[in-house]
N, C-alpha and C. Protein backbone atom coordinates (compact mmCIF):
# COMPACT_ATOMS: atom_id res chain seq x y z
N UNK A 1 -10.12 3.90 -7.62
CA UNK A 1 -8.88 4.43 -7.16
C UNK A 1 -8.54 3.94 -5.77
N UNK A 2 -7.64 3.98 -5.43
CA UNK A 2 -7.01 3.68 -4.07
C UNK A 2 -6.66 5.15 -3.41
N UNK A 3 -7.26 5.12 -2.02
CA UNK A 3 -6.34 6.20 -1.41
C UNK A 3 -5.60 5.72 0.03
N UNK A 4 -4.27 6.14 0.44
CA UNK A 4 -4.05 5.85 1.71
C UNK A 4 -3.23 7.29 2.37
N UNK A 5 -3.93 7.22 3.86
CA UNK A 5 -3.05 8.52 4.34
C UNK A 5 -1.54 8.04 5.28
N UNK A 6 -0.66 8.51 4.70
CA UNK A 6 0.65 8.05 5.18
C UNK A 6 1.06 8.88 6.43
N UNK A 7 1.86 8.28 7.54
CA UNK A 7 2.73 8.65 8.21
C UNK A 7 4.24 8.84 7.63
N UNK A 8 4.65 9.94 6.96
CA UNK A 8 5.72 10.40 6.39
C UNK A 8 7.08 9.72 6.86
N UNK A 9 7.30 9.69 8.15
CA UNK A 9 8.11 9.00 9.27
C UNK A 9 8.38 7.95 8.89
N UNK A 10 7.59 6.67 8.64
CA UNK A 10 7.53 5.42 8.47
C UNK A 10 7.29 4.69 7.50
N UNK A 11 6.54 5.56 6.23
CA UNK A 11 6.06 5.78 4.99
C UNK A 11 6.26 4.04 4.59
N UNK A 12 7.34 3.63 4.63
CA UNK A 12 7.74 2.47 3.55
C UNK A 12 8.80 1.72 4.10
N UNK A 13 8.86 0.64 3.76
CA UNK A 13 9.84 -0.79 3.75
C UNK A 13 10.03 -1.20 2.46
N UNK A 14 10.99 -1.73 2.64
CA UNK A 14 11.23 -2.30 1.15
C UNK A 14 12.25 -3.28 1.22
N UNK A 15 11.76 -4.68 0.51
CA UNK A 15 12.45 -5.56 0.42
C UNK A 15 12.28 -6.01 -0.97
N UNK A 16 12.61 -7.54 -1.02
CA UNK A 16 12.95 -8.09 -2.55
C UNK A 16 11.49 -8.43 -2.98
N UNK A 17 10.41 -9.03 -1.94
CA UNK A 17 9.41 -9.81 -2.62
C UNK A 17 8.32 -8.66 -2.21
N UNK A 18 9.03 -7.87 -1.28
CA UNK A 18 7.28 -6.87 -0.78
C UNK A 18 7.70 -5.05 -0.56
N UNK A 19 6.84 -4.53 -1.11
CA UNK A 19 6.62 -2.81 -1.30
C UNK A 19 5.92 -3.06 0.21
N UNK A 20 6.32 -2.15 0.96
CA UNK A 20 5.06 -1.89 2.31
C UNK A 20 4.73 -0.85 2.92
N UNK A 21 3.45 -0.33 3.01
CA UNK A 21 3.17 1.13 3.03
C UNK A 21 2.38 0.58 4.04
N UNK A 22 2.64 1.54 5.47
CA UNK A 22 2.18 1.80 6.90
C UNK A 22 0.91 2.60 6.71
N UNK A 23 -0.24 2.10 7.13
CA UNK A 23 -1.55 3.03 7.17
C UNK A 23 -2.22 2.63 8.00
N UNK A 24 -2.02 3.65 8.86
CA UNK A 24 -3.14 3.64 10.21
C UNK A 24 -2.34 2.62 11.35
N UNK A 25 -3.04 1.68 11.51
CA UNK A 25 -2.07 0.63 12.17
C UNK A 25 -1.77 -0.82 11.42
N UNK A 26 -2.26 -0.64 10.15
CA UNK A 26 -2.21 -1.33 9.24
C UNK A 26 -0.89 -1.79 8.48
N UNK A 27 -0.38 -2.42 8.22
CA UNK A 27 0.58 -2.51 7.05
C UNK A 27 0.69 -3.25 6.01
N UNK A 28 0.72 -2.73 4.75
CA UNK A 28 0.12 -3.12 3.62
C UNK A 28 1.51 -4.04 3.09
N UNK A 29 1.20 -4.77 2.19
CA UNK A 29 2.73 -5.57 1.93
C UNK A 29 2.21 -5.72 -0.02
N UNK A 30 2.48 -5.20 -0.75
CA UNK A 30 2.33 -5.62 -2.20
C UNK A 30 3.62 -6.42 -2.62
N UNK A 31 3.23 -7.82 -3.34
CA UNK A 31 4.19 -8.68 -3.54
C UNK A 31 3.78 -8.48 -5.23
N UNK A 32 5.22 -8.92 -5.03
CA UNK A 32 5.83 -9.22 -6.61
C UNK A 32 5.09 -10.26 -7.25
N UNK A 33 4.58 -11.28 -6.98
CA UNK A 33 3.86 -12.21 -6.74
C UNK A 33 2.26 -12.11 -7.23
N UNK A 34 2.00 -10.93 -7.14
CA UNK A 34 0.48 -10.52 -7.80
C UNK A 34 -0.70 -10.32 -6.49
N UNK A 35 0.17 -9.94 -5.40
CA UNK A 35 -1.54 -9.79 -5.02
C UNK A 35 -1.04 -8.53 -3.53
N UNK A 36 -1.72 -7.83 -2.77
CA UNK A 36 -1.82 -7.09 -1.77
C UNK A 36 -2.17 -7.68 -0.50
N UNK A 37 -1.73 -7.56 0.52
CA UNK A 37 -1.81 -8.20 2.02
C UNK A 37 -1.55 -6.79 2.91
N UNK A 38 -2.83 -7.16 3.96
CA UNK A 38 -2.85 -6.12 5.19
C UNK A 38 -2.72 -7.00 6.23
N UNK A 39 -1.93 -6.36 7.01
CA UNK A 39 -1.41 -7.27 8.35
C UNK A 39 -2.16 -6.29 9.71
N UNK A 40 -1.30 -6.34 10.60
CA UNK A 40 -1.68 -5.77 11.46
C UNK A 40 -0.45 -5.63 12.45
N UNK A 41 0.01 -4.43 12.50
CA UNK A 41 1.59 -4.44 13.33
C UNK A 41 2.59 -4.59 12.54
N UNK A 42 3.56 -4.68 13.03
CA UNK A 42 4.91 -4.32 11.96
C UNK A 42 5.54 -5.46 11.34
N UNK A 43 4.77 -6.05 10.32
CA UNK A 43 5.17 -6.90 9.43
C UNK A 43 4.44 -8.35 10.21
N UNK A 44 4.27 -8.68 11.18
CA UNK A 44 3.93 -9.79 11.81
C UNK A 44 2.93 -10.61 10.64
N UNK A 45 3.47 -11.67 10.97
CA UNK A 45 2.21 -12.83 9.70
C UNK A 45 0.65 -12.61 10.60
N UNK A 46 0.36 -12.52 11.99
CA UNK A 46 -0.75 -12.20 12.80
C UNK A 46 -1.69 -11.32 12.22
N UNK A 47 -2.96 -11.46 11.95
CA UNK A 47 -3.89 -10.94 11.59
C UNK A 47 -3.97 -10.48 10.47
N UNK A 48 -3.40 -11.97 9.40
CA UNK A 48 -4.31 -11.32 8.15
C UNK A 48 -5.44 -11.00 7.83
N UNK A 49 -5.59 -10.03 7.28
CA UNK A 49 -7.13 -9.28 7.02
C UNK A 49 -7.61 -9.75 5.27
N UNK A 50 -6.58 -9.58 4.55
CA UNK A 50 -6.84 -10.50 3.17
C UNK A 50 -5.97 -10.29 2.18
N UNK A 51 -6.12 -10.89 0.93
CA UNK A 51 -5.37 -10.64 -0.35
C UNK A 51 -6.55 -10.42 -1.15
N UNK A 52 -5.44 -9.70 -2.05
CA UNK A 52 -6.53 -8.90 -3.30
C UNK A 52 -5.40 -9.13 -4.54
N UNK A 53 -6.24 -9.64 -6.05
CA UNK A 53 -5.02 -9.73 -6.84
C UNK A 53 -5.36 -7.81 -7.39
N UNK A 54 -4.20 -7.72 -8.25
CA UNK A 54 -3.89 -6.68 -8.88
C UNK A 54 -3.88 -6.65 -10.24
N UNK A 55 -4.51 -5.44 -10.76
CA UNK A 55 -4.92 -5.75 -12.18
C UNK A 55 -3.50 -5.82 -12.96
N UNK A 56 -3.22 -6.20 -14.20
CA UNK A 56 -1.45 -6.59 -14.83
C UNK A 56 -0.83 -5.03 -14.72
N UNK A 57 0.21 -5.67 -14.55
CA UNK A 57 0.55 -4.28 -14.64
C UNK A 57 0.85 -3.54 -15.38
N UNK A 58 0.91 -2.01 -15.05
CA UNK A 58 1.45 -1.52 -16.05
C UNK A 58 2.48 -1.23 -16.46
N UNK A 59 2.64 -0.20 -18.07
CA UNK A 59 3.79 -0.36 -18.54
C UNK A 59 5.03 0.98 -17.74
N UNK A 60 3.70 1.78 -17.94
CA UNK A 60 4.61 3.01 -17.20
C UNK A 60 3.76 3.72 -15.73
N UNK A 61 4.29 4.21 -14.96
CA UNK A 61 3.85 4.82 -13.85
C UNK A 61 4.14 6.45 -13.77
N UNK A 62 3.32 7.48 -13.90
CA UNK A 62 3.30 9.01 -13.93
C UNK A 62 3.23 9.51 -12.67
N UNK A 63 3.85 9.93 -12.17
CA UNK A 63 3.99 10.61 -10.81
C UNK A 63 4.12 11.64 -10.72
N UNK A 64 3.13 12.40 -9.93
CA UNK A 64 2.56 13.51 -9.96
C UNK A 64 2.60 14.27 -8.42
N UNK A 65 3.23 15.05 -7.99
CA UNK A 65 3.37 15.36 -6.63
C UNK A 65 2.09 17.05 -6.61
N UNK A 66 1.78 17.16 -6.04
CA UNK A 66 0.19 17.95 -6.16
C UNK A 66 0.05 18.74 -4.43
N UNK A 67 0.47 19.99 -4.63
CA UNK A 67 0.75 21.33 -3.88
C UNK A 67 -0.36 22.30 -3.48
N UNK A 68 -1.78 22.68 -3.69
CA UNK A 68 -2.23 23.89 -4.02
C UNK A 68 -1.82 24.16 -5.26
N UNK A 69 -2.74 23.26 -6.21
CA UNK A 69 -2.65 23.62 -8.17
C UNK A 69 -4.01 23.78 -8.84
N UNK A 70 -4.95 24.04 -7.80
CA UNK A 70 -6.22 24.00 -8.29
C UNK A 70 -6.39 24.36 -9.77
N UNK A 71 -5.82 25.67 -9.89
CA UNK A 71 -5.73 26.36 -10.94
C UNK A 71 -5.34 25.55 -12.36
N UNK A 72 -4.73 24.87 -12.01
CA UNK A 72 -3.84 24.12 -13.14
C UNK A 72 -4.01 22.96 -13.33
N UNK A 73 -4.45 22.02 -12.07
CA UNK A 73 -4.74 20.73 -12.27
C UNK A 73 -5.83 19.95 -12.99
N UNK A 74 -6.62 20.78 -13.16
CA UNK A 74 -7.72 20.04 -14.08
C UNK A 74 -7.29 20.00 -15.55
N UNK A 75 -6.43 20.88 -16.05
CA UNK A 75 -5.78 20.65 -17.35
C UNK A 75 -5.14 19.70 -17.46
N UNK A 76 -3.68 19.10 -16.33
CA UNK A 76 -2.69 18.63 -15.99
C UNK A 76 -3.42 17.15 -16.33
N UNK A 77 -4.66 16.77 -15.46
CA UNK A 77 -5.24 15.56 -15.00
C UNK A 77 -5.80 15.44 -16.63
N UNK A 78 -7.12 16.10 -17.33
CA UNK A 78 -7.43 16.14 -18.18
C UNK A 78 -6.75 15.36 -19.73
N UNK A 79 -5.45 15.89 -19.55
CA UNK A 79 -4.14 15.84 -20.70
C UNK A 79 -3.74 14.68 -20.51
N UNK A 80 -3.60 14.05 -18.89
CA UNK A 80 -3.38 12.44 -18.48
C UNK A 80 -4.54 11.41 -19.01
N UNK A 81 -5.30 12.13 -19.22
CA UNK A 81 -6.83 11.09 -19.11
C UNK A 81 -6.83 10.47 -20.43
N UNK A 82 -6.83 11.80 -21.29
CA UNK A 82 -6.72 11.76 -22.66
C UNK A 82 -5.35 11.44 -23.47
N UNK A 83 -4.66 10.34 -22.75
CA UNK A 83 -3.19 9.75 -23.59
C UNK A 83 -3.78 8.58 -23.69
N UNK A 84 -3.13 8.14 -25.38
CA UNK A 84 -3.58 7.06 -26.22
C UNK A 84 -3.25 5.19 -25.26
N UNK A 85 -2.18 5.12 -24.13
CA UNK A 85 -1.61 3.98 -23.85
C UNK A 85 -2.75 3.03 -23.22
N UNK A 86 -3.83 3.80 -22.88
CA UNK A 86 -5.04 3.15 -22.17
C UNK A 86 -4.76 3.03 -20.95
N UNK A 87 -5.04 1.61 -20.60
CA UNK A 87 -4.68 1.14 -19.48
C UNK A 87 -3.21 0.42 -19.09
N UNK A 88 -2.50 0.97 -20.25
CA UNK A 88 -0.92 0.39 -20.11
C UNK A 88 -0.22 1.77 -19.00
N UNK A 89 -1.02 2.88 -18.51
CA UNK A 89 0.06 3.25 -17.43
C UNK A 89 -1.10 3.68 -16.48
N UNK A 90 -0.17 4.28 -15.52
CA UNK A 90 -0.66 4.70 -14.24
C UNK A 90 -0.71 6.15 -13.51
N UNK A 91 -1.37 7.11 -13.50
CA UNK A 91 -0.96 7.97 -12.45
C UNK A 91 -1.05 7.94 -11.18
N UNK A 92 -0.27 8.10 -10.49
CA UNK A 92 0.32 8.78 -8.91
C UNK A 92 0.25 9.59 -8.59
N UNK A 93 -0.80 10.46 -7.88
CA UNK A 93 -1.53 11.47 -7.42
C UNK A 93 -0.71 11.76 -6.17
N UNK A 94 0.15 12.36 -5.69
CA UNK A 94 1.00 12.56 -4.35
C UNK A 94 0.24 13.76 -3.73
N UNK A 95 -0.96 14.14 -3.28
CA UNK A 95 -1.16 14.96 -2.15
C UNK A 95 -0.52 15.79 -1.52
N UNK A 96 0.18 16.68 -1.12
CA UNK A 96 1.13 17.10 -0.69
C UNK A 96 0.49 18.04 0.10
N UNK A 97 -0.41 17.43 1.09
CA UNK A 97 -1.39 17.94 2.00
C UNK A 97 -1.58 19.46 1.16
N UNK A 98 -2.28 19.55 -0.13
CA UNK A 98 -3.09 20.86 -0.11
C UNK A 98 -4.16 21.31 0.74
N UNK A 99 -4.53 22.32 0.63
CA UNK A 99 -4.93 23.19 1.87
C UNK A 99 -6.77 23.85 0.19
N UNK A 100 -6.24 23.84 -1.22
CA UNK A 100 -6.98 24.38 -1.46
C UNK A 100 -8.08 23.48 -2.02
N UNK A 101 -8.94 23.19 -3.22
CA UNK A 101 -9.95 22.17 -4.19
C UNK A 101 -8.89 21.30 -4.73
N UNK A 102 -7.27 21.43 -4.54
CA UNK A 102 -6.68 20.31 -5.35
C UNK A 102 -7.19 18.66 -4.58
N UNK A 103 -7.19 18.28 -3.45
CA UNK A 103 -7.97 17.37 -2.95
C UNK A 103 -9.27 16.96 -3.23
N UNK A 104 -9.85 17.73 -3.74
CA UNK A 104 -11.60 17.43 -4.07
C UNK A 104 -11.27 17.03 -5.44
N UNK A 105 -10.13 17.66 -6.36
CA UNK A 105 -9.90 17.71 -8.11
C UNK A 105 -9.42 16.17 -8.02
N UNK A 106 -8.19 15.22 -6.76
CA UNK A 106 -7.72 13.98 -7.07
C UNK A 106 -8.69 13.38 -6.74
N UNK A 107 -9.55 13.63 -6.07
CA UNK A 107 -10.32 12.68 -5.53
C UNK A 107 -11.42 12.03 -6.15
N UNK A 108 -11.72 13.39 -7.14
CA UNK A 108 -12.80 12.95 -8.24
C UNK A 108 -12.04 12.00 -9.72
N UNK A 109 -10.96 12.79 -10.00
CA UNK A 109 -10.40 11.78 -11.08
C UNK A 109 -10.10 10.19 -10.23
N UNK A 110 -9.88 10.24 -9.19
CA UNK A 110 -9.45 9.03 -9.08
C UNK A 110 -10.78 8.15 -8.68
N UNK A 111 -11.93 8.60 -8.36
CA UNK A 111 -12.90 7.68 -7.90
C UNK A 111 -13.54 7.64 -9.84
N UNK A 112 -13.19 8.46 -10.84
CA UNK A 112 -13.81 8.07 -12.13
C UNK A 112 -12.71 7.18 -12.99
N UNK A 113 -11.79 7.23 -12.87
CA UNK A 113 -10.53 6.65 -13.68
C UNK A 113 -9.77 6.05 -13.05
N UNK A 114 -9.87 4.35 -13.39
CA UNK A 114 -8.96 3.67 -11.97
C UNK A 114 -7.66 3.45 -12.29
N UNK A 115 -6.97 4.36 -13.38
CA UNK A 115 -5.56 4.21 -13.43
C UNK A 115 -5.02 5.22 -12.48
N UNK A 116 -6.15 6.11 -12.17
CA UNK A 116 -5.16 7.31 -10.93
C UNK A 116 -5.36 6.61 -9.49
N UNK A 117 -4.60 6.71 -8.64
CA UNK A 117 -4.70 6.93 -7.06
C UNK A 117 -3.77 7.92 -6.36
N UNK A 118 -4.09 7.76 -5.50
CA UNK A 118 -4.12 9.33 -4.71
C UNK A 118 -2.83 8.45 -3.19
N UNK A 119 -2.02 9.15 -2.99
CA UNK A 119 -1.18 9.17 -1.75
C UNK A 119 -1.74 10.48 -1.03
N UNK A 120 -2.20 10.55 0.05
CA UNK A 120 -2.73 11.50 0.65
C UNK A 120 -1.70 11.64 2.29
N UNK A 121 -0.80 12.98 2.17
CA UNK A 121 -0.52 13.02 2.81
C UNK A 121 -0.65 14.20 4.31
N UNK A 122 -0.44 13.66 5.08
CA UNK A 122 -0.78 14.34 6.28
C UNK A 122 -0.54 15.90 6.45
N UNK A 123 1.30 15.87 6.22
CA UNK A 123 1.29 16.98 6.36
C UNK A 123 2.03 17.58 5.12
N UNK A 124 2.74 18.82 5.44
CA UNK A 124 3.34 18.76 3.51
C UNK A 124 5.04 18.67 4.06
N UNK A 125 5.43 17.82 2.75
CA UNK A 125 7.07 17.43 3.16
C UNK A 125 7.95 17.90 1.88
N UNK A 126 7.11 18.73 0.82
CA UNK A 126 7.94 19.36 -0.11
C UNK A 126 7.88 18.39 -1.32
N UNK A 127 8.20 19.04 -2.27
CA UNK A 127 8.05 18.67 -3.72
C UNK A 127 9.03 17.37 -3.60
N UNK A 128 9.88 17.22 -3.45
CA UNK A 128 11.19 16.30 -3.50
C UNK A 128 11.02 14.75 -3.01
N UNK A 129 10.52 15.01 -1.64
CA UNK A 129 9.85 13.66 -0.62
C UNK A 129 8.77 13.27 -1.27
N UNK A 130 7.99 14.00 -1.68
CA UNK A 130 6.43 13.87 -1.95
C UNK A 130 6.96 12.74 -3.54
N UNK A 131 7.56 13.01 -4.44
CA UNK A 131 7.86 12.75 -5.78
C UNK A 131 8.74 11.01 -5.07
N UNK A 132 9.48 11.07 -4.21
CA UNK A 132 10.30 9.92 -4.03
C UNK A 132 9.13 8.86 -3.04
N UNK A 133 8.10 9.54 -2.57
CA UNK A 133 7.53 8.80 -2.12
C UNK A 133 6.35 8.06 -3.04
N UNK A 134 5.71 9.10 -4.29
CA UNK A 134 4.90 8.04 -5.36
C UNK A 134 5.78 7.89 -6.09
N UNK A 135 7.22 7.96 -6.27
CA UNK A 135 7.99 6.26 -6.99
C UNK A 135 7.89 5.23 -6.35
N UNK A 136 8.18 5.44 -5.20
CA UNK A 136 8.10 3.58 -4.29
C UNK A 136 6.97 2.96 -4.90
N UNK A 137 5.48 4.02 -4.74
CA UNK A 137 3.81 3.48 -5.19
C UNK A 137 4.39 2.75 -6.39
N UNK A 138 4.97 3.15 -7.16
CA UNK A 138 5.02 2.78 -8.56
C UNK A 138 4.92 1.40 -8.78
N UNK A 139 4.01 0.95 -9.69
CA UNK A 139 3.92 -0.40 -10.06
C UNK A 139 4.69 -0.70 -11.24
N UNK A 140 5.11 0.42 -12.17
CA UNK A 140 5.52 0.13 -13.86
C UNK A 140 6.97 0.20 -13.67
N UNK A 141 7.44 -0.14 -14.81
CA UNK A 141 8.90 -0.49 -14.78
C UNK A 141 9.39 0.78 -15.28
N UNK A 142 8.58 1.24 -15.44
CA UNK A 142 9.42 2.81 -16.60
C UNK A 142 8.63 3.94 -15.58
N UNK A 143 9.16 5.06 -15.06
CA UNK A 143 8.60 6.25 -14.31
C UNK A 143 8.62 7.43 -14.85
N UNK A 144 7.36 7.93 -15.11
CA UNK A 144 7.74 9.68 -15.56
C UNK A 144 7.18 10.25 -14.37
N UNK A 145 7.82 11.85 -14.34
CA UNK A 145 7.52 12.60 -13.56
C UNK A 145 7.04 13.71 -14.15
N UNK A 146 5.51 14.30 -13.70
CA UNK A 146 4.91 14.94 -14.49
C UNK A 146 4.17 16.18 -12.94
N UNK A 147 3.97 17.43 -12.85
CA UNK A 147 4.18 18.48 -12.18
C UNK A 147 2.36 18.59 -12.86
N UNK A 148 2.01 19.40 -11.28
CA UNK A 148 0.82 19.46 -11.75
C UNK A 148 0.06 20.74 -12.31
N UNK A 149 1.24 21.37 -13.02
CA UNK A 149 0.98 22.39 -14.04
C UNK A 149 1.59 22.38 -15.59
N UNK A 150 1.97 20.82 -15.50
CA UNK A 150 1.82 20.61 -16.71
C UNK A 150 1.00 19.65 -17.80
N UNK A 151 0.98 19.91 -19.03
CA UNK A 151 0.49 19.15 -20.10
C UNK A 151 1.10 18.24 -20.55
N UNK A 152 1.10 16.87 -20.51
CA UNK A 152 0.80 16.27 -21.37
C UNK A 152 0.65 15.92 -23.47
């Protein structure tokens, strides 16, 4: 799984050839192109750190914005695990800085199942931001939005 903790503020860029998500002092650039680049500073070509290719992509991307659902999320995740498409989609784990075990619940699906990753955010910015921010993540051409008290 991938995790990154976002600055809400600055979250993303977006252009034609690159997705770019700000982490730490880092900035990540995913190209259309097939592969991931970390820079250093705000977009500067200076200090590449490396490329990584990306596995094909997928068909669909599930986005999941995740509140304090302890209760509910292990069903929610469970019901994701167990859909027939395989490795043709993705879940999007949006953090939404919980406070309760929902952080320990993404953290474990996503270090066992590498179609989930986790957006881990700082502070909480509400169901709405949180959901528009793992669409940008989105790698698939098709997006569902799936609540983390529901089934699957």
């Amino acid at each position: 799984g991938c995790v990154a903790d976002l600055d809400e503020d600055k979250y993303l860029a977006h252009s034609i050839l690159y997705s770019c998500v700000h982490v730490g002092g880092l900035l990540l650039k995913y190209s259309m192109h097939g592969g991931v680049r970390a820079e250093h500073g705000q977009g500067s070509c200076e200090g590449v750190l490396s490329w990584c290719r990306l596995p094909a992509m997928p068909l669909v991307s599930v986005v999941m914005p995740v509140r304090n659902c302890e209760l509910f999320l292990p069903t929610a995740l469970l019901s994701l695990q167990r859909q027939t498409l395989g490795g043709m989609f993705e879940v999007i784990l949006v953090n939404d800085a919980s406070s309760d075990a929902s952080a320990s619940l993404i953290r474990r699906v996503c270090s066992e199942d590498s179609r989930f990753r986790e957006i881990r955010l700082t502070h909480n910015v509400g169901v709405a931001r949180a959901l528009a921010m793992g669409v940008r993540m989105a790698k698939a051409p098709l997006i569902a939005r799936m609540d983390a008290d529901d089934v699957c």
